[in-house]
N, C-alpha and C. Protein backbone atom coordinates (compact mmCIF):
# COMPACT_ATOMS: atom_id res chain seq x y z
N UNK A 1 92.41 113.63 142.67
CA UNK A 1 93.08 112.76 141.70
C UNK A 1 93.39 111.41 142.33
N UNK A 2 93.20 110.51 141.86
CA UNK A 2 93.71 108.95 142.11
C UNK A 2 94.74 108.85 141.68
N UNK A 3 95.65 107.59 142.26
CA UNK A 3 96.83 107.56 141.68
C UNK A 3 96.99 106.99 140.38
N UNK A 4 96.36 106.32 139.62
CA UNK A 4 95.67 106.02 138.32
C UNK A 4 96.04 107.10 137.43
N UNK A 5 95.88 108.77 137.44
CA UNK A 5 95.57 109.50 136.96
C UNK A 5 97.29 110.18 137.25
N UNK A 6 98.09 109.72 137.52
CA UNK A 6 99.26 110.54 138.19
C UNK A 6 100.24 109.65 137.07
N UNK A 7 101.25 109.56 136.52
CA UNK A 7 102.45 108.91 135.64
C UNK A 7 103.30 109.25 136.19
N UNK A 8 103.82 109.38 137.85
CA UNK A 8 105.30 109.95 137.81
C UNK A 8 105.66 111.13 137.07
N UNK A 9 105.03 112.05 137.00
CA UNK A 9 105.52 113.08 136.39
C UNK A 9 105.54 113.29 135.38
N UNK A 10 106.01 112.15 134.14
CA UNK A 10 105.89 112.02 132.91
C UNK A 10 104.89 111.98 132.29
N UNK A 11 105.12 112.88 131.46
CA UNK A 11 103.71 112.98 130.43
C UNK A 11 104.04 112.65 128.80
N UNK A 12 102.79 111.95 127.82
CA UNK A 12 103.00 111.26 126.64
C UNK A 12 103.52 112.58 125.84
N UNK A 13 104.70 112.52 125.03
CA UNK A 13 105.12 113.21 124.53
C UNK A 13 104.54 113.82 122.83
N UNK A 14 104.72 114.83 122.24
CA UNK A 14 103.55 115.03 120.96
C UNK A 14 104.54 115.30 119.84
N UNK A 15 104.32 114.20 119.11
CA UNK A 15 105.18 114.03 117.90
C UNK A 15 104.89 114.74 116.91
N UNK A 16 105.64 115.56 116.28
CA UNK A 16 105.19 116.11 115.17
C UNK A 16 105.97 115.96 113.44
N UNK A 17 105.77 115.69 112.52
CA UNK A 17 106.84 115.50 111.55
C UNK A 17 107.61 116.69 111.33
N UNK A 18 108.80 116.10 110.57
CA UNK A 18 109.48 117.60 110.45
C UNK A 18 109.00 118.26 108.91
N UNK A 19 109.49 119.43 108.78
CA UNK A 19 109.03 120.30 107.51
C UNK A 19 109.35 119.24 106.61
N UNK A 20 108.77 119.11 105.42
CA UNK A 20 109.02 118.47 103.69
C UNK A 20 108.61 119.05 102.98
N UNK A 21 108.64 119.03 101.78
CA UNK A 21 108.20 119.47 100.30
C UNK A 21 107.26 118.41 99.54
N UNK A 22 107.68 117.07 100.07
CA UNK A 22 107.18 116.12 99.64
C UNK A 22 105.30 116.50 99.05
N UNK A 23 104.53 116.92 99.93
CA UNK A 23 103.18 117.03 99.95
C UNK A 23 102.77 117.62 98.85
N UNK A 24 103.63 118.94 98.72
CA UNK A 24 103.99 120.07 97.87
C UNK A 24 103.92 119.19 96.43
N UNK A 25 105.23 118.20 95.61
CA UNK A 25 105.07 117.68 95.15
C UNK A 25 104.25 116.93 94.46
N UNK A 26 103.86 116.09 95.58
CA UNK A 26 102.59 114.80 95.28
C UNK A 26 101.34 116.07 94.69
N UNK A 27 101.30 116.68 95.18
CA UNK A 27 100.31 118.24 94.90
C UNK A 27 100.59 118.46 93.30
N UNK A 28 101.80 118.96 92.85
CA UNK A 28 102.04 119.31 91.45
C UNK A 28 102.32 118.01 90.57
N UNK A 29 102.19 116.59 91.07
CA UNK A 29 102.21 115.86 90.42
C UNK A 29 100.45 115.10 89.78
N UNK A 30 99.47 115.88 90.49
CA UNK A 30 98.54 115.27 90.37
C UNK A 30 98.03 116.45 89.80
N UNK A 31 98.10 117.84 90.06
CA UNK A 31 97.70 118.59 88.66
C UNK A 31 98.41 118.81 87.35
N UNK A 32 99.23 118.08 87.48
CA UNK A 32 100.43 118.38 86.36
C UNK A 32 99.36 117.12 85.02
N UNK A 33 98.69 115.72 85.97
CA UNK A 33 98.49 115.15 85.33
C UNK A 33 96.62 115.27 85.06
N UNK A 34 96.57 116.26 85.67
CA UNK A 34 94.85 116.69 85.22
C UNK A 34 95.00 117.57 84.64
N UNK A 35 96.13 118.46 83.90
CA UNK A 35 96.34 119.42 83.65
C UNK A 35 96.02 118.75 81.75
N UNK A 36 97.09 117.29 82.10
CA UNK A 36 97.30 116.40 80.53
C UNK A 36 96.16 115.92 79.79
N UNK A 37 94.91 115.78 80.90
CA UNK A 37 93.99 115.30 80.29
C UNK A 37 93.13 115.73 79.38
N UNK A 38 93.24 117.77 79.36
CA UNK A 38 93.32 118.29 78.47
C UNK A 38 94.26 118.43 77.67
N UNK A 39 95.31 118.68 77.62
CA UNK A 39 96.77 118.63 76.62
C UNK A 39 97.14 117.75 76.19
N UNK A 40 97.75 116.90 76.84
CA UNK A 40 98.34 115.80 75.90
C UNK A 40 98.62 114.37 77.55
N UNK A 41 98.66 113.68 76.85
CA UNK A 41 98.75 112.61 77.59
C UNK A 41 100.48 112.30 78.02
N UNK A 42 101.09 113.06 77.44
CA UNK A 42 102.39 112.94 77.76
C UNK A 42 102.29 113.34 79.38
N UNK A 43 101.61 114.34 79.59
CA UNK A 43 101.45 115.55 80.84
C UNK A 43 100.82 114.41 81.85
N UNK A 44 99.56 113.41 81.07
CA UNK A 44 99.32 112.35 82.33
C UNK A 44 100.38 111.67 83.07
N UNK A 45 101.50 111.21 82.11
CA UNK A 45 102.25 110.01 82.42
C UNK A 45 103.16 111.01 83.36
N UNK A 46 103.67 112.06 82.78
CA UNK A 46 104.69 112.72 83.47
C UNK A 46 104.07 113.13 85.45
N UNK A 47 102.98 113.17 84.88
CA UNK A 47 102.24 113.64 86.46
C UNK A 47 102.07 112.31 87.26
N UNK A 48 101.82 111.29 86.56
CA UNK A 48 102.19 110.08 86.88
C UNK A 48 103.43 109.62 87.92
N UNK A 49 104.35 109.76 86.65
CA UNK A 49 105.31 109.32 86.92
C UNK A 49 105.80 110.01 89.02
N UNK A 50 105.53 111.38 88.76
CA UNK A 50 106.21 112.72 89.78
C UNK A 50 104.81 112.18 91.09
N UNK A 51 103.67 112.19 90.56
CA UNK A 51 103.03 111.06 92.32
C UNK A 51 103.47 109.50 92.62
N UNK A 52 104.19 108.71 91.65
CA UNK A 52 103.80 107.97 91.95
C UNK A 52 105.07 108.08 93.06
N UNK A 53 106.64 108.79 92.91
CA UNK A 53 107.61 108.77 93.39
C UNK A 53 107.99 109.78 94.11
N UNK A 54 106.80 110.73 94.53
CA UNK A 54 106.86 111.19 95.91
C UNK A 54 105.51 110.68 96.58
N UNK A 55 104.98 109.69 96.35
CA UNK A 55 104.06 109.03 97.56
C UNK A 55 105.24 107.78 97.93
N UNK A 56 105.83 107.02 97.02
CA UNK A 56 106.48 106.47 97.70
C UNK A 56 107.68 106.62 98.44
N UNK A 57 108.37 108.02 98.33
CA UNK A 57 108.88 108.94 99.18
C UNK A 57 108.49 109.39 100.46
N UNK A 58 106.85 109.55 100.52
CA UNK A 58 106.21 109.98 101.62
C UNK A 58 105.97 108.85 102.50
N UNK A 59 105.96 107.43 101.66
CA UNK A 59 105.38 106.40 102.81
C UNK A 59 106.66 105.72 103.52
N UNK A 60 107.99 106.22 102.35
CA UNK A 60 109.23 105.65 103.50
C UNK A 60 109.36 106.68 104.52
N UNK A 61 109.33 108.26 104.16
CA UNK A 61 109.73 109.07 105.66
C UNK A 61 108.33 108.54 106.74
N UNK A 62 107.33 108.47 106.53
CA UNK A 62 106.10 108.13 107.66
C UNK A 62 106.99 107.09 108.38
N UNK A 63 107.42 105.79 107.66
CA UNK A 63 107.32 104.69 108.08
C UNK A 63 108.95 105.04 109.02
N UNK A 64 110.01 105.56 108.96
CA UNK A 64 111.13 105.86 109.31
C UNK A 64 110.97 107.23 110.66
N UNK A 65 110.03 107.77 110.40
CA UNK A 65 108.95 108.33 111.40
C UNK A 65 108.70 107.41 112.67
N UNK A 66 108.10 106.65 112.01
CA UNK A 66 107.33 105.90 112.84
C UNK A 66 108.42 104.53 113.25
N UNK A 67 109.62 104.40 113.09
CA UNK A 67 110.46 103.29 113.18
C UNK A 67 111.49 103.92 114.70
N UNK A 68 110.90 105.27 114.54
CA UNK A 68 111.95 106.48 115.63
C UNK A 68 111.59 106.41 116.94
N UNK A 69 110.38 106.14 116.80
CA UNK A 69 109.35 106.52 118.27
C UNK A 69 109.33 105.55 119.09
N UNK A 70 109.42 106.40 120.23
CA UNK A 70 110.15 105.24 121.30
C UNK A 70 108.92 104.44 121.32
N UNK A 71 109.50 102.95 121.85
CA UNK A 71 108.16 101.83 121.50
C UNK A 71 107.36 101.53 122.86
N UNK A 72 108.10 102.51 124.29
CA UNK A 72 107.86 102.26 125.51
C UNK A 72 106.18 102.66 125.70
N UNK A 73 104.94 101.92 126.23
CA UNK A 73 103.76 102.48 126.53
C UNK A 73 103.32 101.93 127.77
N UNK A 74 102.52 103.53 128.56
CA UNK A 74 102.20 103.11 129.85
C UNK A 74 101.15 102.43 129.90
C-alpha cells in the first residue's frame, strides 16, 4: 500500500435515508390516477393532486438529507 491509499484511519462514511411512506404514496397517487382514466376524471385530478404533494414532500426530505451531510471531502 502507498500512503495515497491510507486516510488516517478514517474511512468515507455510507449514508443511508431513513424509513418513509412517502414512495408508498407517490405509488398510490399515480395509480389512483390511472385508475381515473377509466372511471372518472375526478380519480385523475385526485391522483394528481396526492403525486404532485408527496413528490414535493420527497424533494424537500432529499434536499434536507442532503443539507445534513457533512460537507468535509478528502
Amino acid at each position: 500500500m502507498t500512503p495515497h491509499d491510507q486516510r488516517d484511519g478514517a474511512g468515507e462514511q455510507i449514508h443511508l435515508p431513513g424509513p418513509t411512506l412517502v414512495p408508498f404514496f407517490a405509488a398510490v397517487g399515480i395509480a389512483t390516477a390511472l385508475v381515473g382514466l377509466i372511471l372518472s376524471w375526478w380519480f385523475v385530478a385526485l391522483g394528481g393532486v396526492i403525486l404532485l404533494i408527496t413528490v414535493t414532500r420527497w424533494i424537500g426530505d432529499v434536499r434536507n438529507d442532503i443539507a445534513s451531510l457533512p460537507t468535509e471531502r478528502h
